[in-house]
C-alpha atoms as a PDB file:
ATOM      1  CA  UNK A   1     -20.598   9.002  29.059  1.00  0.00           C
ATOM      2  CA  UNK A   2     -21.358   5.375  30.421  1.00  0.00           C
ATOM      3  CA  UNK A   3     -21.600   5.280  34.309  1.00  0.00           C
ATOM      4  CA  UNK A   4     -22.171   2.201  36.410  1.00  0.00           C
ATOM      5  CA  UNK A   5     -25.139   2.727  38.584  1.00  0.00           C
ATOM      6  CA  UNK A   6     -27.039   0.050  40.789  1.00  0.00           C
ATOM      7  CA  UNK A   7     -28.448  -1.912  37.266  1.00  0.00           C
ATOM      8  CA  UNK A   8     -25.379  -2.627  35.793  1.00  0.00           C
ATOM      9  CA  UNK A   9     -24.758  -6.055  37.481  1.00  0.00           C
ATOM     10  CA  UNK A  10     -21.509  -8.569  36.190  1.00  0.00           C
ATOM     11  CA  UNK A  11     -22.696 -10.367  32.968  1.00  0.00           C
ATOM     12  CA  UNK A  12     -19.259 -12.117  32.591  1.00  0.00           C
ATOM     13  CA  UNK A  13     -16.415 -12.693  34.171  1.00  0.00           C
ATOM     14  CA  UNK A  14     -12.623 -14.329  33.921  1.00  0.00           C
ATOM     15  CA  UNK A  15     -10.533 -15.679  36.717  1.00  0.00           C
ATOM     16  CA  UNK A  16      -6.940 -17.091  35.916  1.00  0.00           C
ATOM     17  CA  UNK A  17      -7.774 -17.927  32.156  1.00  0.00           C
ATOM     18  CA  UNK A  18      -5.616 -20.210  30.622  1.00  0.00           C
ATOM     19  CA  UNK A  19      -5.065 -21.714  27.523  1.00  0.00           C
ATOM     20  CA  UNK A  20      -2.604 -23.446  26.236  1.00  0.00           C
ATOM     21  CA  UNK A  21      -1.637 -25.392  22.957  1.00  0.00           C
ATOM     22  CA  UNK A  22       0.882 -28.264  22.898  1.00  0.00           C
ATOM     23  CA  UNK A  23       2.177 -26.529  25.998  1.00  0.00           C
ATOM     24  CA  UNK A  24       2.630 -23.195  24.282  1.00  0.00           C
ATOM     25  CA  UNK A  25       0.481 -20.674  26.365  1.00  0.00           C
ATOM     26  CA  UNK A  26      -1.804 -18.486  24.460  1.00  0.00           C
ATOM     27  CA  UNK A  27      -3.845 -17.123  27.417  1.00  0.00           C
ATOM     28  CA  UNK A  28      -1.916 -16.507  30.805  1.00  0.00           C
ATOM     29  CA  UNK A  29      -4.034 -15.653  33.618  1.00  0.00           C
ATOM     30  CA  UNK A  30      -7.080 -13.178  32.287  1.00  0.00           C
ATOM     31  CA  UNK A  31      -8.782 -11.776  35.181  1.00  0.00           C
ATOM     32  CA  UNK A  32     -11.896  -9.788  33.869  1.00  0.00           C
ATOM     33  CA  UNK A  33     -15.335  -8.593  34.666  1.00  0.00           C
ATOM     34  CA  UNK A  34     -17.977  -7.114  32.269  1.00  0.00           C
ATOM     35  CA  UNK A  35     -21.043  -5.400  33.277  1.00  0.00           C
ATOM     36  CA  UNK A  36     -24.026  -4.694  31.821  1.00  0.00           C
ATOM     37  CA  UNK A  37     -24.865  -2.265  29.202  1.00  0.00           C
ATOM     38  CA  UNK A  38     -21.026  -2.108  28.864  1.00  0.00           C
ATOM     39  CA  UNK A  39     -19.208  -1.724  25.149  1.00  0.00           C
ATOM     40  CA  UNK A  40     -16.219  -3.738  25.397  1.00  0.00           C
ATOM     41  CA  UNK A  41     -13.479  -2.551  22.683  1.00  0.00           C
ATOM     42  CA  UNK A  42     -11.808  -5.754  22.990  1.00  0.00           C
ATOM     43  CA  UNK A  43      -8.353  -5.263  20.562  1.00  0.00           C
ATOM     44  CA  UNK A  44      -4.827  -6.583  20.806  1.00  0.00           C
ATOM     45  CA  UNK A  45      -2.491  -7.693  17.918  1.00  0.00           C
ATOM     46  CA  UNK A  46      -2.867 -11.165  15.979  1.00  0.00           C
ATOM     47  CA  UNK A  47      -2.116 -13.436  18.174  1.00  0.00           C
ATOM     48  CA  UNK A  48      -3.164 -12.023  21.098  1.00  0.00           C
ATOM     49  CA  UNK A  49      -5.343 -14.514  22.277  1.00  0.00           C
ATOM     50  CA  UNK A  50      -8.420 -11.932  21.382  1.00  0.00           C
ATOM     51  CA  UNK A  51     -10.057 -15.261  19.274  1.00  0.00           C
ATOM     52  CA  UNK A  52      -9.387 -17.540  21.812  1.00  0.00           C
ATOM     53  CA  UNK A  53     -10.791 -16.262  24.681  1.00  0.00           C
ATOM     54  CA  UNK A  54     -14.289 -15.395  22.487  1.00  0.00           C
ATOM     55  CA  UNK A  55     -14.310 -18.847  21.687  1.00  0.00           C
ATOM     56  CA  UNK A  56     -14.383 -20.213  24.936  1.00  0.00           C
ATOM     57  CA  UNK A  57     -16.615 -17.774  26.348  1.00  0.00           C
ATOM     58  CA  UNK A  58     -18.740 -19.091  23.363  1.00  0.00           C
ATOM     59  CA  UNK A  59     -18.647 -22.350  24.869  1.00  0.00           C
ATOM     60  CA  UNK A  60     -16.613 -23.457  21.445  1.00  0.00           C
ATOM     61  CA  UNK A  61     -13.024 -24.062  23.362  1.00  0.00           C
ATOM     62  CA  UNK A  62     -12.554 -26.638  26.172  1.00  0.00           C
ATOM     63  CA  UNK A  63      -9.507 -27.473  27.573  1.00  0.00           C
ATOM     64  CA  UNK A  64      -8.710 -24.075  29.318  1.00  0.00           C
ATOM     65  CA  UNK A  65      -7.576 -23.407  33.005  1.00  0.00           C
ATOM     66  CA  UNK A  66      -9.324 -21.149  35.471  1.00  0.00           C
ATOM     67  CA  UNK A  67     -13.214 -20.011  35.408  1.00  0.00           C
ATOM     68  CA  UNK A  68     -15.253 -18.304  32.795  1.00  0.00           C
ATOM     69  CA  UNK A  69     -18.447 -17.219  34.450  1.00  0.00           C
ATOM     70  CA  UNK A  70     -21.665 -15.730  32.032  1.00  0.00           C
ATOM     71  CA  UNK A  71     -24.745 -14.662  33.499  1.00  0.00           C
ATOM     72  CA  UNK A  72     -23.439 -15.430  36.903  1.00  0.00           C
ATOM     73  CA  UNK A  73     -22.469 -19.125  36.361  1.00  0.00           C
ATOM     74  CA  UNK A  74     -20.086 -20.862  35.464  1.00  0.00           C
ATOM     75  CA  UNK A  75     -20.140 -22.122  31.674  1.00  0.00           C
ATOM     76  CA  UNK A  76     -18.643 -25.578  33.117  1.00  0.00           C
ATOM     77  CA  UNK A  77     -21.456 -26.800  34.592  1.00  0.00           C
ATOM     78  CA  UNK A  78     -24.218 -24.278  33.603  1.00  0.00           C
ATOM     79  CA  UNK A  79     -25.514 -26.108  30.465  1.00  0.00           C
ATOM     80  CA  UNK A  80     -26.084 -24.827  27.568  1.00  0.00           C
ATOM     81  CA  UNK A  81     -28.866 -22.641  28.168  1.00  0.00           C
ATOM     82  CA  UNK A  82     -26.662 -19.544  28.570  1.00  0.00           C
ATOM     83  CA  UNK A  83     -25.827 -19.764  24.813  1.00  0.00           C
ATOM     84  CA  UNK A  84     -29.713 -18.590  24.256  1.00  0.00           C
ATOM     85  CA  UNK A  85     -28.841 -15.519  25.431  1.00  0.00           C
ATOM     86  CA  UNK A  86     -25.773 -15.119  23.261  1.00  0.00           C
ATOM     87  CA  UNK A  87     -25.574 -13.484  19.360  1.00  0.00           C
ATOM     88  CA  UNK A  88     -22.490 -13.952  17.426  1.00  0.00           C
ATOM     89  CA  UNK A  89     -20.567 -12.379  13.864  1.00  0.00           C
ATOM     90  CA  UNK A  90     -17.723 -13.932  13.540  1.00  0.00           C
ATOM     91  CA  UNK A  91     -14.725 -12.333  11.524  1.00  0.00           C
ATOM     92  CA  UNK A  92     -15.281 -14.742   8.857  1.00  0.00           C
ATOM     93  CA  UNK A  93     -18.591 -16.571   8.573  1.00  0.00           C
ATOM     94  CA  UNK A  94     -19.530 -19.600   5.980  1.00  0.00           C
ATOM     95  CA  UNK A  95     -23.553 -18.970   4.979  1.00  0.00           C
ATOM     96  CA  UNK A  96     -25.936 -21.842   3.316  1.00  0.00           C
ATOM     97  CA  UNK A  97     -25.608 -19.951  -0.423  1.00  0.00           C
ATOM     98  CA  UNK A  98     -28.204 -22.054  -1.755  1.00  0.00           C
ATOM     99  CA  UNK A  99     -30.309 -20.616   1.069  1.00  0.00           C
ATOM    100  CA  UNK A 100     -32.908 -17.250   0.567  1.00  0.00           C
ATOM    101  CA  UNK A 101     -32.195 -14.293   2.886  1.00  0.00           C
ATOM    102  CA  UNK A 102     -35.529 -15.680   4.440  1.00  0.00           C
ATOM    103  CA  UNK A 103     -35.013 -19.475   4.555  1.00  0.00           C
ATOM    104  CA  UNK A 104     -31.432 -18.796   6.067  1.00  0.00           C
ATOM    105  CA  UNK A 105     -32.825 -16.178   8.904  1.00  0.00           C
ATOM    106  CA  UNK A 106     -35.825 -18.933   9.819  1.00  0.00           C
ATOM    107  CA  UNK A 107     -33.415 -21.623   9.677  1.00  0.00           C
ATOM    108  CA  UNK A 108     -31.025 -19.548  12.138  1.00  0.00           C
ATOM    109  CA  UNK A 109     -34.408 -18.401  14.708  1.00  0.00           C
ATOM    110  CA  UNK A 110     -35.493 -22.321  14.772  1.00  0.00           C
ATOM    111  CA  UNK A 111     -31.682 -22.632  16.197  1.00  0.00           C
ATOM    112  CA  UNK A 112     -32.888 -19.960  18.784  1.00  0.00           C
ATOM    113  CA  UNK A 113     -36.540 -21.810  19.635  1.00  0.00           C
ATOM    114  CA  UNK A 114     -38.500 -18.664  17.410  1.00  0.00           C
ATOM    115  CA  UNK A 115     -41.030 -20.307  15.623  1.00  0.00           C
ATOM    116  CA  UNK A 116     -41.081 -20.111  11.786  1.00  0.00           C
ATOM    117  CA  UNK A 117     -43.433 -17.325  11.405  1.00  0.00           C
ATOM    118  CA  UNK A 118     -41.933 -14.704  13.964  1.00  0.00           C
ATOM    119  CA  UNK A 119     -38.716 -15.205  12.959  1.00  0.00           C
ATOM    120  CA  UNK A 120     -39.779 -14.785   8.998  1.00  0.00           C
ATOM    121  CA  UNK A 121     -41.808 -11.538  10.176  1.00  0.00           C
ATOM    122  CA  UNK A 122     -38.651 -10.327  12.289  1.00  0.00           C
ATOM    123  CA  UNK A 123     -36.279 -11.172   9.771  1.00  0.00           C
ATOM    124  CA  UNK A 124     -38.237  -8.950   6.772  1.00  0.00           C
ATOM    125  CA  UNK A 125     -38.707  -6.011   9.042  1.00  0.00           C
ATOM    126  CA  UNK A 126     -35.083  -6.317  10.210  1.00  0.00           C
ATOM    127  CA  UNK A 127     -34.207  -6.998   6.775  1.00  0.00           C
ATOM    128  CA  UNK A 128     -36.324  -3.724   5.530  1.00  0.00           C
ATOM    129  CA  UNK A 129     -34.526  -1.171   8.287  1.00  0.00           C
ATOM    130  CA  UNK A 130     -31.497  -2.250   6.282  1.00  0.00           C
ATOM    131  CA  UNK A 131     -32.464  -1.620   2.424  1.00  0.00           C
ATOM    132  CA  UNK A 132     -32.881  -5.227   1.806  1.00  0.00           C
ATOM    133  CA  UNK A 133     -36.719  -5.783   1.571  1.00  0.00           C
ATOM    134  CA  UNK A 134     -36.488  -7.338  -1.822  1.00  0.00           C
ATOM    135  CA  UNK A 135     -33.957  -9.480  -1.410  1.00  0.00           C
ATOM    136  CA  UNK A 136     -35.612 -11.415   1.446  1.00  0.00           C
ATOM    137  CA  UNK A 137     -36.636 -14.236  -1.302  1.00  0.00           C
ATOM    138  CA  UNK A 138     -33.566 -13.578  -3.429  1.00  0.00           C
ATOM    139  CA  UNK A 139     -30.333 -16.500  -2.630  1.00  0.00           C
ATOM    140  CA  UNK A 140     -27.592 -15.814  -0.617  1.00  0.00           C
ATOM    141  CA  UNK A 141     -25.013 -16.397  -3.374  1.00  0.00           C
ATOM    142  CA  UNK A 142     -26.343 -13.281  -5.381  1.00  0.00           C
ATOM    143  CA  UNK A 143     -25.349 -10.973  -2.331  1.00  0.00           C
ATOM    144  CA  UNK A 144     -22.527  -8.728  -1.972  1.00  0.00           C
ATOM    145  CA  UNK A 145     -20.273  -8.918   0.697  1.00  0.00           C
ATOM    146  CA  UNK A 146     -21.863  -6.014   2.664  1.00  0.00           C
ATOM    147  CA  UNK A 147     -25.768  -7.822   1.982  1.00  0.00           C
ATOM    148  CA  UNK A 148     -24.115 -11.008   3.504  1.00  0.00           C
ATOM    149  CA  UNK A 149     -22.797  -8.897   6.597  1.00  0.00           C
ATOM    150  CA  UNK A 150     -26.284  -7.306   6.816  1.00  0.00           C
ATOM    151  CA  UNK A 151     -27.756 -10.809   7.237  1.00  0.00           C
ATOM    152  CA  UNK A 152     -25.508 -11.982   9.816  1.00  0.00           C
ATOM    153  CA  UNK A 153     -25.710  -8.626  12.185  1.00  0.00           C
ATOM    154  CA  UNK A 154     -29.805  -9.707  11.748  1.00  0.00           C
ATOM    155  CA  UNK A 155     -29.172 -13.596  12.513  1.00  0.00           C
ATOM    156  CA  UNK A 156     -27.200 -12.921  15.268  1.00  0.00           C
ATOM    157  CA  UNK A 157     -29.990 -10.027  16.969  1.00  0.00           C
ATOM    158  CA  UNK A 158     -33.008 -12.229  16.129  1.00  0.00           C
ATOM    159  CA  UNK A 159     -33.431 -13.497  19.089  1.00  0.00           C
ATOM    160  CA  UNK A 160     -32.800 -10.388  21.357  1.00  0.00           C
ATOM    161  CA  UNK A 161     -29.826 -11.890  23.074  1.00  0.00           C
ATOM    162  CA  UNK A 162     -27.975 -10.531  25.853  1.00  0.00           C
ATOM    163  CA  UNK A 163     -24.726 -10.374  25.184  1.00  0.00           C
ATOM    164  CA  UNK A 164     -23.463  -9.804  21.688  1.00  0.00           C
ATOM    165  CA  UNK A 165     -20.184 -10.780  20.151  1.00  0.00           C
ATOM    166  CA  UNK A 166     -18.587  -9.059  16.907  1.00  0.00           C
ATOM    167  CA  UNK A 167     -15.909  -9.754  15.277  1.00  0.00           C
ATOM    168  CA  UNK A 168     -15.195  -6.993  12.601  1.00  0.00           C
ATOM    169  CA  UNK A 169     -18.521  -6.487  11.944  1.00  0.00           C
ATOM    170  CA  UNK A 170     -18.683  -3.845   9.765  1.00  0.00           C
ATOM    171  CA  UNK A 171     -16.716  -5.425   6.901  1.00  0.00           C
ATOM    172  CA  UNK A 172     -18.236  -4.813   3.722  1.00  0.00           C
ATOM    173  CA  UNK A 173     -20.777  -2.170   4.835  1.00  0.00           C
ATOM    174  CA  UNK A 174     -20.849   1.131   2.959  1.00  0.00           C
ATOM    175  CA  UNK A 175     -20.503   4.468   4.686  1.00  0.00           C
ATOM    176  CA  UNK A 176     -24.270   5.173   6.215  1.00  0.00           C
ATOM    177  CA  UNK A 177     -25.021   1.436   7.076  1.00  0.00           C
ATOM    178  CA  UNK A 178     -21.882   2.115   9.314  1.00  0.00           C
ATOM    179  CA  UNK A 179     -23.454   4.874  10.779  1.00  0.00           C
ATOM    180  CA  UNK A 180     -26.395   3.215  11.148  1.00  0.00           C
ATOM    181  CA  UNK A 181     -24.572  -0.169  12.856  1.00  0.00           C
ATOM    182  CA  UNK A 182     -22.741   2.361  15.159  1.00  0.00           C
ATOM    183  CA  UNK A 183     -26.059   3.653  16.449  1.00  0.00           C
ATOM    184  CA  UNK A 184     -27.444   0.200  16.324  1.00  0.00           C
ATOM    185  CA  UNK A 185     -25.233  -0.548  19.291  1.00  0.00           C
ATOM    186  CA  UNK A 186     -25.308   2.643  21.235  1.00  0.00           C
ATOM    187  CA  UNK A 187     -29.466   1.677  21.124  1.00  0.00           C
ATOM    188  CA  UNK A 188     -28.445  -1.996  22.429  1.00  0.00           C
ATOM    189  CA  UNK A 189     -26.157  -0.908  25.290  1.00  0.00           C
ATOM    190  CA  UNK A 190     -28.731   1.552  26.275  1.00  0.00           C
ATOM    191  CA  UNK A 191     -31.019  -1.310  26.774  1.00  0.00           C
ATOM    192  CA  UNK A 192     -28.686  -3.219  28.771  1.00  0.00           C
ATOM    193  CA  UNK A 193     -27.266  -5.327  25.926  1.00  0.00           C
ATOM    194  CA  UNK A 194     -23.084  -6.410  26.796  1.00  0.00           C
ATOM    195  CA  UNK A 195     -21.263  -5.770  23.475  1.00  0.00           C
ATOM    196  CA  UNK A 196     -17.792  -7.604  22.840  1.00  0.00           C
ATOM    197  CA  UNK A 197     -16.464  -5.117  19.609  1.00  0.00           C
ATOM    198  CA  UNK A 198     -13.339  -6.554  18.656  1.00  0.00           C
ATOM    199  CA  UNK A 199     -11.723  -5.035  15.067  1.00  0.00           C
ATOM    200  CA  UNK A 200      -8.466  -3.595  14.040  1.00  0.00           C
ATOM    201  CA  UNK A 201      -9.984  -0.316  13.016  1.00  0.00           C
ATOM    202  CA  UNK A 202      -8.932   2.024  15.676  1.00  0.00           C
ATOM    203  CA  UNK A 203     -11.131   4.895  15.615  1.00  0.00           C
ATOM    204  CA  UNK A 204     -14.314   2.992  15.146  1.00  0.00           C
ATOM    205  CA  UNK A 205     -13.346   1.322  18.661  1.00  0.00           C
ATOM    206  CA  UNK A 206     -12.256   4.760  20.318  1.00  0.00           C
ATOM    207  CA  UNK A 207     -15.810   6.196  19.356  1.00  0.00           C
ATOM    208  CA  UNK A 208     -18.263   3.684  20.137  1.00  0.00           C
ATOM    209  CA  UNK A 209     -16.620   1.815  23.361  1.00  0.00           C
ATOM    210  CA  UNK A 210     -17.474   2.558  26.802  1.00  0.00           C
ATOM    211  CA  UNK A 211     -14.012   0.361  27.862  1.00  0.00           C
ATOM    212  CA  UNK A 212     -11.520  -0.787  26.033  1.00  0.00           C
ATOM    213  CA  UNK A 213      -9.784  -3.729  26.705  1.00  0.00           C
ATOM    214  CA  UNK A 214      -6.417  -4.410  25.007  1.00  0.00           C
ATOM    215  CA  UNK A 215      -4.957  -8.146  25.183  1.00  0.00           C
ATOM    216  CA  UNK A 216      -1.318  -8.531  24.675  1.00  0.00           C
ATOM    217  CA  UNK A 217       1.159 -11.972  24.676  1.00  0.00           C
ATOM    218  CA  UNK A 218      -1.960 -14.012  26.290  1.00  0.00           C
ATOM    219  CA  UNK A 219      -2.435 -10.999  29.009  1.00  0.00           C
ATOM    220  CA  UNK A 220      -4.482  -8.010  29.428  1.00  0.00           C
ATOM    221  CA  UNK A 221      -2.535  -5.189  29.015  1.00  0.00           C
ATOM    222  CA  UNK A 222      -4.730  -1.878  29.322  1.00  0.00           C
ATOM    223  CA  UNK A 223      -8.508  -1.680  30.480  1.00  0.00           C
ATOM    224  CA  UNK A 224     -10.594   1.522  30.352  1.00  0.00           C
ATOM    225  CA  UNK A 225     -12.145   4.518  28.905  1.00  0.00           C
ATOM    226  CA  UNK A 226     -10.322   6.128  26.157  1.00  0.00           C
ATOM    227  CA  UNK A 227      -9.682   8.833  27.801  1.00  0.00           C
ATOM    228  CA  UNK A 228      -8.392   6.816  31.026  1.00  0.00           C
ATOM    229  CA  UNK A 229      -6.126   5.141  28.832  1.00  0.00           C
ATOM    230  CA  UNK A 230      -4.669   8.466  27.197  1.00  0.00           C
ATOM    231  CA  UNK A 231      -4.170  10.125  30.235  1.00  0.00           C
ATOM    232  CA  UNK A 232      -2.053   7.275  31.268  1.00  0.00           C
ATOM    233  CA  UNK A 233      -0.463   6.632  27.764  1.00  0.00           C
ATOM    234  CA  UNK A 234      -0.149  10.314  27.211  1.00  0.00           C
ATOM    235  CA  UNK A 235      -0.591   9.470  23.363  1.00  0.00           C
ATOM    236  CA  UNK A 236      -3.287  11.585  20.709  1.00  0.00           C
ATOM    237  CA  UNK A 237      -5.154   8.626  19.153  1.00  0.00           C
ATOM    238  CA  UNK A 238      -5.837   4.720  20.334  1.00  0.00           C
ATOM    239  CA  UNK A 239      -3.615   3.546  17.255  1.00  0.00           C
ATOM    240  CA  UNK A 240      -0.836   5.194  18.886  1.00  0.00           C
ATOM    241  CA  UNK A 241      -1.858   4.296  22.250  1.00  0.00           C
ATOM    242  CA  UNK A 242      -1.843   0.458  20.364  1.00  0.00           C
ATOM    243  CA  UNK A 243       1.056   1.049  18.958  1.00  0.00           C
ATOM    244  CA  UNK A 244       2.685   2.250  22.618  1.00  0.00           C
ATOM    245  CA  UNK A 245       1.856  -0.611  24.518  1.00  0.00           C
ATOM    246  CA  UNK A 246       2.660  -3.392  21.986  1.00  0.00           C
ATOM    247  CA  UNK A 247       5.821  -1.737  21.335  1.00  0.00           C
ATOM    248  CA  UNK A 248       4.978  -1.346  17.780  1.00  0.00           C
ATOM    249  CA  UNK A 249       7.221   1.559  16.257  1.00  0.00           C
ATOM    250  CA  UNK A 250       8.545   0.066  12.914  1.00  0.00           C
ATOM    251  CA  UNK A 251       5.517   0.935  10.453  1.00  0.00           C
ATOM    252  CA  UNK A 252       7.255   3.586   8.877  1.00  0.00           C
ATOM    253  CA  UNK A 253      10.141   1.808   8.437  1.00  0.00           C
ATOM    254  CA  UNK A 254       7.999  -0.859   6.942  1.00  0.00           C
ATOM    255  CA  UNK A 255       6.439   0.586   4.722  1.00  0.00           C
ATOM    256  CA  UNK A 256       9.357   2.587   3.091  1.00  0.00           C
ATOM    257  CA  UNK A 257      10.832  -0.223   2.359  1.00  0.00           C
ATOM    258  CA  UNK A 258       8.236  -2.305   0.902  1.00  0.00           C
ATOM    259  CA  UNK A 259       7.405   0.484  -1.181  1.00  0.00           C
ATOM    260  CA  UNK A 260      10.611   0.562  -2.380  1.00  0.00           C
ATOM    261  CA  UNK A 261      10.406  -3.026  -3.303  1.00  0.00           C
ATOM    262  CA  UNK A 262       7.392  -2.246  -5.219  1.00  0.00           C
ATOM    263  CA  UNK A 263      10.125  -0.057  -7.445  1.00  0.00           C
ATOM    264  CA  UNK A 264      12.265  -2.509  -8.118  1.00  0.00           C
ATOM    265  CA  UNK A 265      12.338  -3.300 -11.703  1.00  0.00           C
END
């Protein structure tokens, strides 16, 4: 079980966030603080404001209201030095397909400041922990989905960042490269890497994060352990817990009767 002791300091932090767009309000006040080593299950409905509020921690959003705060300052006026310390998967990521495994992950380190040759010899031994040693030379538009999503996890932990963001990250991986991702992170955290695990997979969130924070309508509508949220929810799983606090009850329904579309002759 993950315990704060006198190391894990605030690596991020959310007063009043706002956001709106066209005077619609995506975000409405987030007030949030993430400490080190911590696995943030970060889930809500689409919608949510889940993507939003990664992209302006990411530095990628401006126009928002209220104070994001990484590494103890605030993103505003810090520079852009605090993005060093940052890897990211996003849900859906465009690679160079003309690009080799190895050209791509050098190309990505020299974004980072590693030097050609460290980040080639990274990149193959990353490359080799995950089965892919002889396709470092091979182009990116011969992988598979799950050999694309291999090559992102490694971009984005090249550099040894900080503070890790991902965004369905397992899409595309087969059964023990999951396992192997899910141990991946318990590794990181235990090192003091902050993990932001957003997906709509339920039970992979319930197993691997420390806290789980659940947006809702642009506001944060449960934050804690699983089994802090249970005991308040009083419900088995965290899809029903999900399902609970969104107010989401008509799946059954649903899907009877789109199956019985499906009938229709």
């Amino acid at each position: 079980m993950w315990t704060i002791n006198a190391e894990h300091s605030v690596i991020l932090s959310m007063e009043d966030l706002t956001m709106s767009y066209g005077g619609h309000y995506v975000l409405k006040g987030i007030n949030l603080e993430v400490l080190r080593g911590q696995i943030i299950g970060y889930i809500g409905p689409n919608g949510a404001g889940k993507s939003t509020t990664v992209r302006i921690m990411l530095g990628l959003q401006k126009g928002y209201g209220g104070k994001v705060s990484l590494f103890g300052e605030d993103i505003r006026t810090s520079g852009v030095a605090y993005k060093g310390r940052i890897g990211y998967v996003p849900e859906t990521a465009e690679v160079y397909d003309m690009l080799t495994a190895r050209e791509y992950l050098v190309f990505s380190g020299g974004c980072y400041g590693i030097d050609e040759k460290r980040a080639e010899r990274k990149g193959r031994l990353l490359m080799d922990q995950f089965g892919l040693a002889d396709a470092f030379d091979a182009r990116l538009s011969s992988f598979s989905k799950g050999m694309r999503q291999k090559v992102l996890i490694i971009s984005s932990l090249l550099h040894n960042p900080d503070l890790l963001f991902f965004d369905e990250p397992l899409s595309g991986l087969d059964a023990n490269s999951v396992l192997v991702f899910k141990e991946i992170l318990a590794r990181l955290a235990e090192q003091g890497k902050t993990i932001f695990y957003s997906s709509h997979i339920m039970d992979i969130v319930e197993k691997i994060s420390h806290r789980i924070v659940l947006l809702y309508d642009g506001r944060i509508a449960a934050d804690g352990s699983f089994e802090e949220l249970k005991a308040q929810n009083k419900e088995g799983t965290l899809e029903e817990i999900f399902n609970q606090l969104t107010g989401f009850h008509q799946h059954a329904q649903i899907a009877e009767d789109f199956v019985s579309i499906v009938k229709e002759v």
